[in-house]
N, C-alpha and C. Protein backbone atom coordinates (compact mmCIF):
# COMPACT_ATOMS: atom_id res chain seq x y z
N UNK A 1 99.78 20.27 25.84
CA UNK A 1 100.98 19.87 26.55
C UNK A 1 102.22 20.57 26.03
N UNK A 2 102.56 20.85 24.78
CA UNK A 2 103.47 21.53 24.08
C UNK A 2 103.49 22.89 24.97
N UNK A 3 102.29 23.33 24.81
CA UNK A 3 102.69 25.03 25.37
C UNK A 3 103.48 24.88 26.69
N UNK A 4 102.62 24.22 27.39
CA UNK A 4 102.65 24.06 28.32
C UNK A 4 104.61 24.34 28.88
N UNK A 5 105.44 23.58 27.91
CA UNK A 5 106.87 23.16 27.69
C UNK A 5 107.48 24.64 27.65
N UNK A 6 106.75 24.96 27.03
CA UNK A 6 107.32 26.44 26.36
C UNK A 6 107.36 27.38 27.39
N UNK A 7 105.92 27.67 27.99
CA UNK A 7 106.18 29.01 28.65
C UNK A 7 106.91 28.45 30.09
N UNK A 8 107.01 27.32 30.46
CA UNK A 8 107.55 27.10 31.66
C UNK A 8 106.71 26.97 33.09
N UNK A 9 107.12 26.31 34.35
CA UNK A 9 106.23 26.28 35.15
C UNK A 9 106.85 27.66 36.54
N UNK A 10 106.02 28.33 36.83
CA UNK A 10 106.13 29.51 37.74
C UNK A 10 105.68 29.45 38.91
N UNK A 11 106.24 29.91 39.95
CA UNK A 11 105.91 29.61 41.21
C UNK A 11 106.57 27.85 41.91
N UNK A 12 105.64 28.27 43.32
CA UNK A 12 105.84 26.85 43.65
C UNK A 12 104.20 26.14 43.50
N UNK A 13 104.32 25.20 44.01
CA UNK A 13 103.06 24.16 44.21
C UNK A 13 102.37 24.92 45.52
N UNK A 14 100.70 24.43 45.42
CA UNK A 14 100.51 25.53 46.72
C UNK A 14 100.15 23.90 47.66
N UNK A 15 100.47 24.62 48.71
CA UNK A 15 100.41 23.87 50.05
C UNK A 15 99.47 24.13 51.06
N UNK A 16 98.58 23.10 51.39
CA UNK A 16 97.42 23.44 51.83
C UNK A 16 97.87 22.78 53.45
N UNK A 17 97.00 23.45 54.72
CA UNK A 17 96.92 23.22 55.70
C UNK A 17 96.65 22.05 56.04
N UNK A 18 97.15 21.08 57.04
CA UNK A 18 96.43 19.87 57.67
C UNK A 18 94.73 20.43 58.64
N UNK A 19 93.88 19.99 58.11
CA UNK A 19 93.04 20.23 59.15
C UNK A 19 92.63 20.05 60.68
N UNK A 20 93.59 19.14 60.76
CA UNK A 20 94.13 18.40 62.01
C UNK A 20 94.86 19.07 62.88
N UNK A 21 96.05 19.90 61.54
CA UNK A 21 96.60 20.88 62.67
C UNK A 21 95.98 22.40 63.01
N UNK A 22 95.63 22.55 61.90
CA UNK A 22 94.54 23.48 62.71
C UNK A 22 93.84 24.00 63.56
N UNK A 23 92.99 22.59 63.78
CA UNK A 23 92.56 22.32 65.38
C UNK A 23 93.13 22.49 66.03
N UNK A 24 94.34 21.69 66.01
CA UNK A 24 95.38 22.07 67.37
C UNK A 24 95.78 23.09 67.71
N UNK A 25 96.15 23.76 66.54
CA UNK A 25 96.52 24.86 66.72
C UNK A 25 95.37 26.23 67.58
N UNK A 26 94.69 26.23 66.88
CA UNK A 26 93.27 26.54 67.80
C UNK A 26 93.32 26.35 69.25
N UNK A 27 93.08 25.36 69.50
CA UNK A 27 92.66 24.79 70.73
C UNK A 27 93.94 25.01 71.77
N UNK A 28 95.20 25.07 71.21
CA UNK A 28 95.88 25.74 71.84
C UNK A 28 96.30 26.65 72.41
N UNK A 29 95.98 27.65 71.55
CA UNK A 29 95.46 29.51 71.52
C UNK A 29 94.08 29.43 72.57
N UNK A 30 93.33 28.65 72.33
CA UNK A 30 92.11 28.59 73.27
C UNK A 30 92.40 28.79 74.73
N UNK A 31 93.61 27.73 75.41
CA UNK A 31 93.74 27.31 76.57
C UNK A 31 94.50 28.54 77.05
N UNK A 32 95.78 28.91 76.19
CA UNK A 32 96.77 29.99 76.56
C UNK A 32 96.03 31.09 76.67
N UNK A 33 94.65 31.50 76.07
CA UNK A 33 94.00 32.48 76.45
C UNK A 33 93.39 32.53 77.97
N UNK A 34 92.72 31.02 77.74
CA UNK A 34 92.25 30.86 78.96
C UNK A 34 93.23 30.70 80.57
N UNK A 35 94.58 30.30 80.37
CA UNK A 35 95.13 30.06 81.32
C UNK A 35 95.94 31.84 81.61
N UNK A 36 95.93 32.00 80.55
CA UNK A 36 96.45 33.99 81.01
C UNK A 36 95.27 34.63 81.78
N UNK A 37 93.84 34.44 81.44
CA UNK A 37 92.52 35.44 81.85
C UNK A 37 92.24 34.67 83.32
N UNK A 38 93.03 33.27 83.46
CA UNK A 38 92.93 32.86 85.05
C UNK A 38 93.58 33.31 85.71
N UNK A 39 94.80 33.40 85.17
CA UNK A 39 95.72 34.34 86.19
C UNK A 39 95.59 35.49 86.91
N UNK A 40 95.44 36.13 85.32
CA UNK A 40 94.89 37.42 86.09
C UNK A 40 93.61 37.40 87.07
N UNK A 41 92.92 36.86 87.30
CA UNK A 41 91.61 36.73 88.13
C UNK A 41 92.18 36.42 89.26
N UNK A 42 93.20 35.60 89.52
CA UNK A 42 93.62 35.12 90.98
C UNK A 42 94.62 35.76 91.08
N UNK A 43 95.37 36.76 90.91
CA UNK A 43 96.71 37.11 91.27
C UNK A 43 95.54 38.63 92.32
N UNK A 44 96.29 39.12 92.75
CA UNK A 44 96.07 40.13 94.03
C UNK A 44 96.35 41.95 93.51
N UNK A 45 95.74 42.51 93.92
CA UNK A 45 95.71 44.05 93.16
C UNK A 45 97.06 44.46 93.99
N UNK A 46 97.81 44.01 94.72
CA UNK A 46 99.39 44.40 94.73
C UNK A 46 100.42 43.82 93.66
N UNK A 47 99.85 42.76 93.07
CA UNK A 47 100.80 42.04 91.85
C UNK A 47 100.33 43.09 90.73
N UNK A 48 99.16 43.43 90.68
CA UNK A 48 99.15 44.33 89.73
C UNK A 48 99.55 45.65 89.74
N UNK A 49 99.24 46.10 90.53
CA UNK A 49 100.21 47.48 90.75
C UNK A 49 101.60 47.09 90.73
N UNK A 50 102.48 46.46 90.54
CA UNK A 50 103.72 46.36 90.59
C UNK A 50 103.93 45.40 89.47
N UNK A 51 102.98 44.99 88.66
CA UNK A 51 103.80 44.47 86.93
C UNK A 51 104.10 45.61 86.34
N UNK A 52 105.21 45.43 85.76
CA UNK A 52 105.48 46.57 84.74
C UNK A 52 104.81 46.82 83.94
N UNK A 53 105.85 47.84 82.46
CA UNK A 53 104.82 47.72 81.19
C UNK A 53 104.99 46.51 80.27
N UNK A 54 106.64 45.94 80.87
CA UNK A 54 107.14 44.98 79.96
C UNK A 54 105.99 43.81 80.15
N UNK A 55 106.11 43.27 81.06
CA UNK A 55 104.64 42.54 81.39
C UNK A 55 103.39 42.64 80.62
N UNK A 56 102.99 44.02 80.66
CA UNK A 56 101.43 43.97 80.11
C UNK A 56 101.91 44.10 78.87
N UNK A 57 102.80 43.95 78.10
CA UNK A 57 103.73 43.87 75.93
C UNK A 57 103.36 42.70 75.82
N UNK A 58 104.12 41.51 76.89
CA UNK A 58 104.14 40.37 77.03
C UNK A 58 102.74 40.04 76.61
N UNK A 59 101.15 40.41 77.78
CA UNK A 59 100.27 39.43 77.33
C UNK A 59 99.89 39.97 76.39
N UNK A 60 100.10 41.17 75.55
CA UNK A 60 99.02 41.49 74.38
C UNK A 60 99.51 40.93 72.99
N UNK A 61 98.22 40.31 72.70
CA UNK A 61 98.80 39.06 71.55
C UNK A 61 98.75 39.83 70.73
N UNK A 62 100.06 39.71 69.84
CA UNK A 62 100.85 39.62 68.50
C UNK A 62 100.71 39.08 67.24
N UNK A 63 100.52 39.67 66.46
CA UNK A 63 100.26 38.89 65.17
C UNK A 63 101.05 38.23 64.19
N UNK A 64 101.29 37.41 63.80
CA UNK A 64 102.49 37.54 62.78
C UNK A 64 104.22 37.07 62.99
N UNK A 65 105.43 37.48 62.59
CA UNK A 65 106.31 36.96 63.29
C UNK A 65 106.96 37.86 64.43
N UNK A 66 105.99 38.69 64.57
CA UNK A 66 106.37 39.54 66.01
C UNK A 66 105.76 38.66 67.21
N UNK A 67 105.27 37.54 66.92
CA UNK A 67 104.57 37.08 68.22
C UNK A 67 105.81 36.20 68.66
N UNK A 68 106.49 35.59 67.41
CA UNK A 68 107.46 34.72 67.79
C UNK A 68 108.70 35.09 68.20
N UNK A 69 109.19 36.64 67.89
CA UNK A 69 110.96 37.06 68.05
C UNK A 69 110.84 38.35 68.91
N UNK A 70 111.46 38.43 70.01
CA UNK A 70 111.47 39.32 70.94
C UNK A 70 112.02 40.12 70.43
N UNK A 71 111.85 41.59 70.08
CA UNK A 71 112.64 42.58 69.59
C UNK A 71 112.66 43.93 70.54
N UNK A 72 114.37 44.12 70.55
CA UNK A 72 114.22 45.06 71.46
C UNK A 72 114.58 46.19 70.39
N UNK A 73 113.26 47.40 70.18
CA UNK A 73 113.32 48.35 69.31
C UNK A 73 113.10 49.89 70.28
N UNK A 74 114.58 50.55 70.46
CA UNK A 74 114.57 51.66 71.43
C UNK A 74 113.13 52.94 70.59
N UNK A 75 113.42 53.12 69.74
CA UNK A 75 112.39 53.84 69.10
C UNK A 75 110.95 53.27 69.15
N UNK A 76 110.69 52.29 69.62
CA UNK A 76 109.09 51.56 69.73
C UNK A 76 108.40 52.61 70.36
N UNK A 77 107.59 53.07 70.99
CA UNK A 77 107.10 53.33 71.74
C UNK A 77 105.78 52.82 71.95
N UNK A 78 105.58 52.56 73.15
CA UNK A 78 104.30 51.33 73.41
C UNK A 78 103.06 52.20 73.70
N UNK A 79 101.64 52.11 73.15
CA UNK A 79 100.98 52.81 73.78
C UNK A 79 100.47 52.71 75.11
N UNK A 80 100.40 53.62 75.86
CA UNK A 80 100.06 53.41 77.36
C UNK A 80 98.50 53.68 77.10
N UNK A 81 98.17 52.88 77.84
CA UNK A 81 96.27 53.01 77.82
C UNK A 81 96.04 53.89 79.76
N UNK A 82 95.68 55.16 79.45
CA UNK A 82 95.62 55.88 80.81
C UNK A 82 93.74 55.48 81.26
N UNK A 83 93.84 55.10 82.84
CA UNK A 83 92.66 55.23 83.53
C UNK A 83 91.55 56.48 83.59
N UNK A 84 90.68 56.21 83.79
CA UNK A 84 89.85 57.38 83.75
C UNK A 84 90.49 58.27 85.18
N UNK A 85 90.49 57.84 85.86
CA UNK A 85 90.58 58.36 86.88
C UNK A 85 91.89 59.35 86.99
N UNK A 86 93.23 58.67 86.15
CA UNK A 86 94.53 59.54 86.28
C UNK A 86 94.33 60.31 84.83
N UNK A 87 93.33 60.56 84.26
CA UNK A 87 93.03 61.70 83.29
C UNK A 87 92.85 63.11 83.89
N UNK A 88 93.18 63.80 83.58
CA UNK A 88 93.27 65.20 84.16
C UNK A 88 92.60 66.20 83.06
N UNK A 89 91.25 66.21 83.93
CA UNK A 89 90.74 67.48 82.64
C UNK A 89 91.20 68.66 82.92
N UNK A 90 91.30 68.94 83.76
CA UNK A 90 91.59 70.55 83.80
C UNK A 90 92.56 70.91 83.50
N UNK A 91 93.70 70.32 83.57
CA UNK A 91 95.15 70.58 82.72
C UNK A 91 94.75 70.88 81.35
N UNK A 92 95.59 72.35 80.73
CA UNK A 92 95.25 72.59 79.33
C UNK A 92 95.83 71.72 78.24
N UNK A 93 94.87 71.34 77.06
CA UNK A 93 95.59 70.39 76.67
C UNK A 93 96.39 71.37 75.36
N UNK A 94 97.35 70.82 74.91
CA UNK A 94 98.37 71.22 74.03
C UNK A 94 97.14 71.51 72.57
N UNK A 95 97.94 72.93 71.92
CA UNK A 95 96.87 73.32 71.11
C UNK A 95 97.87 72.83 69.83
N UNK A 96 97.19 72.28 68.33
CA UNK A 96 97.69 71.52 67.57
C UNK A 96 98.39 72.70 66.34
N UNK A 97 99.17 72.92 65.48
CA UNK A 97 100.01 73.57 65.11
C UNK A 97 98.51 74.53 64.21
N UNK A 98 97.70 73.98 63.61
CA UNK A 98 96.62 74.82 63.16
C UNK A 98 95.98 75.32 63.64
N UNK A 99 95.63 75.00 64.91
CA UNK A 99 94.70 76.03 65.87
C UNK A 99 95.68 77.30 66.58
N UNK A 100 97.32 76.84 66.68
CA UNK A 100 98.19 78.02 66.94
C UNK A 100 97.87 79.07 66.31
N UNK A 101 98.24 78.62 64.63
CA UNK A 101 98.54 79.57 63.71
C UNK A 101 97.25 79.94 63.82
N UNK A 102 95.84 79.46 63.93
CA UNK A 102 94.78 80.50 63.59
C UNK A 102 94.63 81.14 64.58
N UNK A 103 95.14 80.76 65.63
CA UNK A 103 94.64 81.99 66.90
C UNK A 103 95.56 83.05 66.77
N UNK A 104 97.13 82.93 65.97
CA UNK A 104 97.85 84.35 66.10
C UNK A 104 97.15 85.16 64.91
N UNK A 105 96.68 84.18 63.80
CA UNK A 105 96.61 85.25 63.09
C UNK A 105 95.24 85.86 63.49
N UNK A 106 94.52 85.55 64.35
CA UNK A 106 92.94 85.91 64.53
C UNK A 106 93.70 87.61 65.49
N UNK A 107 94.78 87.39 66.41
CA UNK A 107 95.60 87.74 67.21
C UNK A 107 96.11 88.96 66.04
N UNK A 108 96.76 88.86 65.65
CA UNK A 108 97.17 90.13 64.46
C UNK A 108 96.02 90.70 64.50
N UNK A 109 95.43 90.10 63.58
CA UNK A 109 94.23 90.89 62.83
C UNK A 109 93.38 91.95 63.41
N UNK A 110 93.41 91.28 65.01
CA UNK A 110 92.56 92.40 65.85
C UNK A 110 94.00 93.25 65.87
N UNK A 111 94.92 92.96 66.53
CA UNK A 111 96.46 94.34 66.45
C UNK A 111 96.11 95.30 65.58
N UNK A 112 96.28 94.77 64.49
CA UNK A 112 96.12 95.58 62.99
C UNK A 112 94.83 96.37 63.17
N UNK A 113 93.68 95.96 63.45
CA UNK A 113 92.46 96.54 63.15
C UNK A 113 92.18 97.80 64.70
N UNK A 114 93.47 97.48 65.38
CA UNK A 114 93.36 98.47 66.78
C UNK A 114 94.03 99.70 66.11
N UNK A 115 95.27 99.12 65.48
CA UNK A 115 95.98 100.23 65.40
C UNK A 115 95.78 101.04 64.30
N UNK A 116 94.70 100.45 63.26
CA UNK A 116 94.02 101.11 61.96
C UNK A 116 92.91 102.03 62.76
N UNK A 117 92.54 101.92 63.63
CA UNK A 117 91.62 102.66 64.20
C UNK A 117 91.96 103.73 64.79
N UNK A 118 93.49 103.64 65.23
CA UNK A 118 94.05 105.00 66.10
C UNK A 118 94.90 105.49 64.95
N UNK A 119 94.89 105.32 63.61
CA UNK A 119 95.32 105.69 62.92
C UNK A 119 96.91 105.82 62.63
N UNK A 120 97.70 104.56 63.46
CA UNK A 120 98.43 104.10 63.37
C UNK A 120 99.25 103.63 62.21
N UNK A 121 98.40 102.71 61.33
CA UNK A 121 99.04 102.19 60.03
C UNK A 121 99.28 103.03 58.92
N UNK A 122 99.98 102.58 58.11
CA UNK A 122 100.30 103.02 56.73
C UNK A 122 98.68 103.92 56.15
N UNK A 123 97.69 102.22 55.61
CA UNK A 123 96.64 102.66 55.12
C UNK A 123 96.31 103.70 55.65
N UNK A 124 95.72 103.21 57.55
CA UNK A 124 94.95 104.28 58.21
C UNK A 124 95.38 105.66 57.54
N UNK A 125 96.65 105.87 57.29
CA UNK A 125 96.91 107.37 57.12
C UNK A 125 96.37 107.90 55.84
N UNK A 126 96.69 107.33 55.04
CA UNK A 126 96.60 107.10 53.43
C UNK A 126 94.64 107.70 53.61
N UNK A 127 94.23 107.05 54.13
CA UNK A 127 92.94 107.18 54.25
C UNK A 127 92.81 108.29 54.83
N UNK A 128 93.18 108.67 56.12
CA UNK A 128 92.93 110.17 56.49
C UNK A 128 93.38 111.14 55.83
N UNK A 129 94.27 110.91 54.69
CA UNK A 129 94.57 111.89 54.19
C UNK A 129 94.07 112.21 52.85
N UNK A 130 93.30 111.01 52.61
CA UNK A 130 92.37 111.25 50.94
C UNK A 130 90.79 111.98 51.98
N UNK A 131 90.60 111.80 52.83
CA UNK A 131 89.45 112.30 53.30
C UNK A 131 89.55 113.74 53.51
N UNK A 132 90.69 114.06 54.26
CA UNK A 132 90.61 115.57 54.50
C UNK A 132 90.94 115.90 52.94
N UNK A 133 91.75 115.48 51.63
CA UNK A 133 91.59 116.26 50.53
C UNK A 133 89.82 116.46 49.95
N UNK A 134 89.01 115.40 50.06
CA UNK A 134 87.85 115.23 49.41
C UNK A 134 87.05 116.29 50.61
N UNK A 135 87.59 116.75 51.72
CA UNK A 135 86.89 117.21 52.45
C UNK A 135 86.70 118.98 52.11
N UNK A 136 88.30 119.02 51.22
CA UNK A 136 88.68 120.13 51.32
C UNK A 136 87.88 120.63 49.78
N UNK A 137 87.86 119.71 48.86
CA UNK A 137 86.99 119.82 48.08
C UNK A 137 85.17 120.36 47.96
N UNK A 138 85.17 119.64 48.61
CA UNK A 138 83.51 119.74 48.92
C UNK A 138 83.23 120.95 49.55
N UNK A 139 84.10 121.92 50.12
CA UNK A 139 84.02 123.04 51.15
C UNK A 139 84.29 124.07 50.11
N UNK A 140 85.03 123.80 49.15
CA UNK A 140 85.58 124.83 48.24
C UNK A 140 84.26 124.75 46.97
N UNK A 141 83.47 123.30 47.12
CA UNK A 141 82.44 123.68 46.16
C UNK A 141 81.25 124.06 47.07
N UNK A 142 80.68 123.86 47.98
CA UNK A 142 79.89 124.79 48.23
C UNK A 142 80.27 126.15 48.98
N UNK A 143 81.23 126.78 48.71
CA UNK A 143 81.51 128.42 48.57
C UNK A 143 81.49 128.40 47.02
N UNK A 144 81.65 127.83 45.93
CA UNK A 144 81.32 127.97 45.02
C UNK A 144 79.74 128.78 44.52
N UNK A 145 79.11 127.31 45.01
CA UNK A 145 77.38 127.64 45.13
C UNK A 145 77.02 128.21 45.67
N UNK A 146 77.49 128.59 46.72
CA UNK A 146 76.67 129.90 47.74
C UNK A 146 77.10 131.30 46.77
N UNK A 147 78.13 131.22 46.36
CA UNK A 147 78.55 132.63 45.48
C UNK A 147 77.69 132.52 44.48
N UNK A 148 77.45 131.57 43.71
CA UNK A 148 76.52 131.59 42.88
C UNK A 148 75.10 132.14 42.98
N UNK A 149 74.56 131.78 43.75
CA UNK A 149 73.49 132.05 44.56
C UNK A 149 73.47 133.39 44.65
N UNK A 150 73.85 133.85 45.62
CA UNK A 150 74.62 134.85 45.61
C UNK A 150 74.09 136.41 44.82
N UNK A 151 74.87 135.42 43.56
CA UNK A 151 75.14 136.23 42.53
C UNK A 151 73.77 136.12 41.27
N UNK A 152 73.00 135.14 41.88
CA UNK A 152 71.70 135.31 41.17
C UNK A 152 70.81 135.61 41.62
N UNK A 153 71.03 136.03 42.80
CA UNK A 153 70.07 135.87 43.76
C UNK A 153 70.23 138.07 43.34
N UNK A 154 70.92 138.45 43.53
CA UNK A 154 71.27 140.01 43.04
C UNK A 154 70.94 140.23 41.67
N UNK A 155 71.24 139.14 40.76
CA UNK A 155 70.52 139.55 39.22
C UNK A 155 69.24 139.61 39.19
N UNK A 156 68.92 138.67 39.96
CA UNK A 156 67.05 138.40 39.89
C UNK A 156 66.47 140.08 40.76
N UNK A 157 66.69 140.30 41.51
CA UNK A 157 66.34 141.55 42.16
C UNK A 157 66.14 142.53 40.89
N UNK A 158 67.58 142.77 40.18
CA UNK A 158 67.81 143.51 39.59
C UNK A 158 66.70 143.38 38.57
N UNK A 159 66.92 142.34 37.96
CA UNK A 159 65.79 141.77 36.97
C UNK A 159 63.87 142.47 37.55
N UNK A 160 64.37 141.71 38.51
CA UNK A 160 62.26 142.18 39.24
C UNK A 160 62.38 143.49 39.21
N UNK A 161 63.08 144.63 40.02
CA UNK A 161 62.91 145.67 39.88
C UNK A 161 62.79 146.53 38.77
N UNK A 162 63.66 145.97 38.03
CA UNK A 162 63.19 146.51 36.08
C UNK A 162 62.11 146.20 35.57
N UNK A 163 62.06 145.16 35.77
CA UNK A 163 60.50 144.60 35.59
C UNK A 163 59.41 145.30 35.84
N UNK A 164 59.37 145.98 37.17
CA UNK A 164 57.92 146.03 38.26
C UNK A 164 58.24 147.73 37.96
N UNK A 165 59.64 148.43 37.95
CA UNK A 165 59.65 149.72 37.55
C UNK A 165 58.62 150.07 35.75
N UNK A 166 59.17 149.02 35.28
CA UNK A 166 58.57 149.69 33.64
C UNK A 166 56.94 149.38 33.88
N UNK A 167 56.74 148.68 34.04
CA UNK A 167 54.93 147.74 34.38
C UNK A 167 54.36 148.53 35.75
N UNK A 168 52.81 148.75 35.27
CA UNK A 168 52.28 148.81 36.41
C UNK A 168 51.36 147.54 37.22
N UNK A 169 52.07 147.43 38.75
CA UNK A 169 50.67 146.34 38.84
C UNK A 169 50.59 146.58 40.34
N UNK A 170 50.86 147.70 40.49
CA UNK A 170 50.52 148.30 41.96
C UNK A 170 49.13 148.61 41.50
């Protein structure tokens, strides 16, 4: 009991439901369901085409203390639930900010890879122009080797004929 003094009491007391009202409460919600889902059954498909949207806000139940205080919030926006029928497939639908960006850049990439091909770009050039040096290379080494050749190809003669002059093998 001492502590008890000390640290103090926190909160309130908790308060429990009547079970009684409960029920009622229930059974009330029961009927208002039921007396809204009659309505609608007997009212005429010209009353419905001509309720608004404010109307169909009205019956969709609310949770909480939005069921109890009418609020008029200009920024709300209510969702509209569209029919199958006023759906429009064939209208294109709006493409989402990531499928933009990947289709321009898919969109570049072929640009770039057109104009790398006609030898358009920076690289492209860069590249044609290390090729014709390596080209110019390779041309200057085999005139190399052919001179070589060439040129052994005339020693060796020289060679056989000294050869086949000193020796007999006729």
């Amino acid at each position: 009991n001492c502590l008890a003094g000390k640290k103090g009491h926190k909160g309130r007391g908790k308060q429990f439901s009547n079970p009684e009202e409960i029920d009622r409460q229930m059974r009330a919600q029961r009927e208002m369901e039921e007396n809204g889902g009659a309505e609608k059954e007997g009212s005429s498909e010209s009353e419905e085409e001509s309720s608004s949207d404010d109307e169909s806000e009205v019956n969709v139940k609310r949770s909480g203390v939005e069921g109890l205080i009418e609020i008029e919030n200009p920024n709300r926006v209510a969702q509209k639930s569209k029919k199958v029928a006023e759906v429009d497939v064939s209208a294109p639908r709006e493409l989402s900010r990531r499928e933009r960006e990947e289709i321009e850049k898919q969109k570049s990439k072929e640009r770039y890879m057109k104009l790398h091909l006609e030898g358009k770009t920076e690289q492209a050039r860069a590249d044609l122009a290390r090729l014709a040096i390596i080209k110019k290379q390779r041309e200057e080494a085999a005139k190399k080797r052919d001179e070589l050749r060439k040129g052994e190809n005339s020693e060796n003669c020289a060679v056989w004929r000294k050869y086949t002059s000193c020796c007999s093998f006729k």
